[in-house]
Protein backbone atom coordinates (compact mmCIF):
# COMPACT_ATOMS: atom_id res chain seq x y z
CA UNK A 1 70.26 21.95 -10.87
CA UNK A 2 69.33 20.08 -13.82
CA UNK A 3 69.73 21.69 -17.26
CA UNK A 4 66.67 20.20 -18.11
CA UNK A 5 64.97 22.15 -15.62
CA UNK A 6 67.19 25.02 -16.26
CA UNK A 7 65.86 25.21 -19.78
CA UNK A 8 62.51 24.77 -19.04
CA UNK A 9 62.63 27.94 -17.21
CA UNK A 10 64.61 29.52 -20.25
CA UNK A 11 61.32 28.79 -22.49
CA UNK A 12 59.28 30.12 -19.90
CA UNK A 13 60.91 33.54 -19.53
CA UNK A 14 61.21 33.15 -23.55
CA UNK A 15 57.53 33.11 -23.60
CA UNK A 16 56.96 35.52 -20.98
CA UNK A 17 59.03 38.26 -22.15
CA UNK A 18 57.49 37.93 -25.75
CA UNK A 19 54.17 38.52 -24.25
CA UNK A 20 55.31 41.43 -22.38
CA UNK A 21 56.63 42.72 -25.39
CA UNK A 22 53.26 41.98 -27.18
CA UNK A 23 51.45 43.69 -24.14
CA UNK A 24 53.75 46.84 -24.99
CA UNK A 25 52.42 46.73 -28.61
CA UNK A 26 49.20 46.73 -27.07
CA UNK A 27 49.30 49.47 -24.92
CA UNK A 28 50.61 51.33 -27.43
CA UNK A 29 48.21 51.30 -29.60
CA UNK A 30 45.48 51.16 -27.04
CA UNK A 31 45.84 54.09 -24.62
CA UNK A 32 43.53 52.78 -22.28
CA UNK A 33 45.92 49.85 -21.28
CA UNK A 34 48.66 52.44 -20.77
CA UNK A 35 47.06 52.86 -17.21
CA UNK A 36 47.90 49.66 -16.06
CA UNK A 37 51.66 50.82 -15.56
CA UNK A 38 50.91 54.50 -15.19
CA UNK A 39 51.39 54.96 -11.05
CA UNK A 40 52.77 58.55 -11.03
CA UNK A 41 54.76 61.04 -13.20
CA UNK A 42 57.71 58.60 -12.95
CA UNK A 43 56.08 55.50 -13.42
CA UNK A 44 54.13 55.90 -16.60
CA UNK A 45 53.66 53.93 -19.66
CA UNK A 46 52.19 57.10 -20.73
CA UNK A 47 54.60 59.05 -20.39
CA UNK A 48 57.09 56.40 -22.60
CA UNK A 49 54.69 56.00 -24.78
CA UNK A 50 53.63 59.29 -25.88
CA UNK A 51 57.72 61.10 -25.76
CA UNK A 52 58.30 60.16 -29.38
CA UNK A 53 61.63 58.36 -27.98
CA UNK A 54 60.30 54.84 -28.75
CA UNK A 55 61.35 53.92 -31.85
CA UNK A 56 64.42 53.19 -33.18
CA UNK A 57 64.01 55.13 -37.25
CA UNK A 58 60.66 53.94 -38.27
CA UNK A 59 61.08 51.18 -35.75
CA UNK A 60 59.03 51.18 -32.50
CA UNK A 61 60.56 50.07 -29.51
CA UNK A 62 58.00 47.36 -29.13
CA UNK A 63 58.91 45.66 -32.34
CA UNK A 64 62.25 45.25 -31.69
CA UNK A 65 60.96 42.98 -28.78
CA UNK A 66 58.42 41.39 -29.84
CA UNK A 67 61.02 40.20 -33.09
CA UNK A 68 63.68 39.62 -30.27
CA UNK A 69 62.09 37.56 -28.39
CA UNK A 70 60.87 35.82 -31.37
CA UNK A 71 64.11 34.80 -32.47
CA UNK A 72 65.46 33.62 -28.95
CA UNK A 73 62.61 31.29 -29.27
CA UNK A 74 63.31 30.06 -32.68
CA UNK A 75 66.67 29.25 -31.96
CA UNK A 76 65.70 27.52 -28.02
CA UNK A 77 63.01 25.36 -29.25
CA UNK A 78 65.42 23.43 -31.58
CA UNK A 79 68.31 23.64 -29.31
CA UNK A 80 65.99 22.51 -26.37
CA UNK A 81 65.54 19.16 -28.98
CA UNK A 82 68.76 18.66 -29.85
CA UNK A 83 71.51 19.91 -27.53
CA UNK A 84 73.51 21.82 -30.31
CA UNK A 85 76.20 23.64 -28.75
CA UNK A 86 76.30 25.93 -31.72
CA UNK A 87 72.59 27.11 -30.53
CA UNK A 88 73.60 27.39 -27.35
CA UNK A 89 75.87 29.96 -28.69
CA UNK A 90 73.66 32.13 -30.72
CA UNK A 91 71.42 31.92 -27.94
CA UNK A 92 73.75 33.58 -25.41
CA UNK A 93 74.95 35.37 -28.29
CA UNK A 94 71.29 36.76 -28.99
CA UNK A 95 70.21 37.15 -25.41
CA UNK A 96 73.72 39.64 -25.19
CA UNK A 97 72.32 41.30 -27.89
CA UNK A 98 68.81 41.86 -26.35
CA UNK A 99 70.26 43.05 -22.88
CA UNK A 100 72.49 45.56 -24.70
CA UNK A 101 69.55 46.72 -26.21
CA UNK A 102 67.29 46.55 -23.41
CA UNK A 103 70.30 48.36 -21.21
CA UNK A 104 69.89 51.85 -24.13
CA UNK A 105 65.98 51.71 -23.59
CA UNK A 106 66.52 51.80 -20.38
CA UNK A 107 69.00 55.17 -20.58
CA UNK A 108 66.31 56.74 -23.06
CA UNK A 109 63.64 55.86 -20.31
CA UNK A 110 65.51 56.74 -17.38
CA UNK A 111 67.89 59.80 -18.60
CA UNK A 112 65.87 61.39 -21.65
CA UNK A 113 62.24 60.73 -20.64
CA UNK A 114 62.95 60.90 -17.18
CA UNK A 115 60.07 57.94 -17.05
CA UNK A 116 59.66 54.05 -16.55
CA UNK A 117 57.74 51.90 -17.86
CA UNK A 118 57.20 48.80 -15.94
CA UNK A 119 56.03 46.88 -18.99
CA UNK A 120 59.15 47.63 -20.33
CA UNK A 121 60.90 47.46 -17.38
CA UNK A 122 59.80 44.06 -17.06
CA UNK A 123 61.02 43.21 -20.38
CA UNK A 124 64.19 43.78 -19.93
CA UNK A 125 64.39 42.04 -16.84
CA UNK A 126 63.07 38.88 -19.02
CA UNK A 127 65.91 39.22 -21.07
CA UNK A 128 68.16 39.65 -18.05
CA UNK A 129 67.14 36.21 -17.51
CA UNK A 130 67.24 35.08 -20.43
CA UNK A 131 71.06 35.53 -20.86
CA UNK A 132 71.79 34.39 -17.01
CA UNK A 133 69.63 31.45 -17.56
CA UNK A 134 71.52 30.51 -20.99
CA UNK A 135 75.09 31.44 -19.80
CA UNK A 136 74.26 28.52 -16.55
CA UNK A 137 73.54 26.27 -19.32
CA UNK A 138 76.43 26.96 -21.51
CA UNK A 139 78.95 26.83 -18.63
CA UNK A 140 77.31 23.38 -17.51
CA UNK A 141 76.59 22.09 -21.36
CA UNK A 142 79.40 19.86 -21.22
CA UNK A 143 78.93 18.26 -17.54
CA UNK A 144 74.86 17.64 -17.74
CA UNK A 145 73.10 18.59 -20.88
CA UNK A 146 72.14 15.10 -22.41
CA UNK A 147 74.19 13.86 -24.81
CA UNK A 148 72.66 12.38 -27.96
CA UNK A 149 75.37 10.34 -28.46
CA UNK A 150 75.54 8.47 -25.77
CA UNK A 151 71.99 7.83 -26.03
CA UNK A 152 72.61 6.44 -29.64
CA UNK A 153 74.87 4.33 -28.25
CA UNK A 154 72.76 2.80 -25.43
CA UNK A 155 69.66 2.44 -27.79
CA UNK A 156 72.12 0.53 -29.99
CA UNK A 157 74.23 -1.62 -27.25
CA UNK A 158 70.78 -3.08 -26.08
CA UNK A 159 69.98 -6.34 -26.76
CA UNK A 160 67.66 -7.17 -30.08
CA UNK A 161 64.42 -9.16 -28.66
CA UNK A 162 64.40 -10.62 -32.30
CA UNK A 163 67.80 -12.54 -32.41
C-alpha cells in the first residue's frame, strides 16, 4: 500500500476521532444526546457521563480528546506536506500517548463505572488507529514516503526550455 494512501486514511481517522471527541463534549453538556449511546445499563453514555469519573482534576475526559486529537492533527498536516521524519516521530510518539490514555478511560469505564460508552469507545478505537496507521508509515518511511530530495533533484536535472 501506498503511504500516500496510508496517510490519507491517518487524516481521516484524525478528523474522525476529533469529532467523536467533540460529539462527547456535546453529549455532555446536552443530556438529550446522551441517548444516542445509551442501549442498556451497560451501554450508557449516561451512565459515564453522570459517575463523576470523567475528568481528570478539573479536566473532563472530553477535553483531553478533543486537545489530543487536536495536536495529532497539527503535527500530521505539516508532516503530510513535508515528509519530516522527526513528525513522524512525535506523531507515533503522540498517538502512544493517546492510546495509553484512552487504555485508563477505558479501566475507569469498564472496572469503576462498570459502563461503556460507545462514543468513547469509539474514540479510542480512532486512536487505536491512529498509532497502527502511523507506526505502517514509520516502518515504511524510508522505502516509499516521497522524498523531497529527490524531487529537488529531478526538478533541477530537467532541461531549461530557455537555454
Amino acid at each position: 500500500m501506498r503511504a500516500e494512501s496510508v496517510h490519507a486514511a491517518l487524516l481521516i481517522v484524525i478528523i474522525a476521532g476529533l469529532g467523536l471527541a467533540g460529539f462527547a463534549a456535546f453529549e455532555s453538556v446536552y443530556p438529550p444526546a446522551q441517548g444516542f449511546c445509551s442501549v442498556n445499563s451497560y451501554i450508557s453514555c449516561a451512565k459515564v457521563v453522570s459517575s463523576n469519573h470523567t475528568t481528570i482534576g478539573p479536566v473532563p475526559d472530553y477535553a483531553i480528546g478533543i486537545a489530543g486529537f487536536l495536536l495529532l492533527l497539527v503535527v500530521d498536516i505539516p508532516l503530510y506536506l513535508t515528509w519530516r521524519p522527526d513528525l513522524l516521530k512525535a506523531l507515533v510518539g503522540l498517538s502512544a500517548l493517546g492510546v495509553a490514555v484512552s487504555v485508563y478511560f477505558a479501566y475507569v469505564e469498564l472496572a469503576i463505572i462498570q459502563a461503556l460508552c460507545l462514543v468513547c469507545f469509539s474514540t479510542y478505537l480512532a486512536n487505536g488507529a491512529v498509532l497502527a496507521l502511523s507506526l505502517y508509515l514509520l516502518r515504511t518511511s524510508s522505502s516509499e514516503a516521497p522524498d523531497a530530495d529527490a524531487k529537488e533533484s529531478a526538478t533541477e536535472s530537467e532541461p531549461n526550455a530557455s537555454t
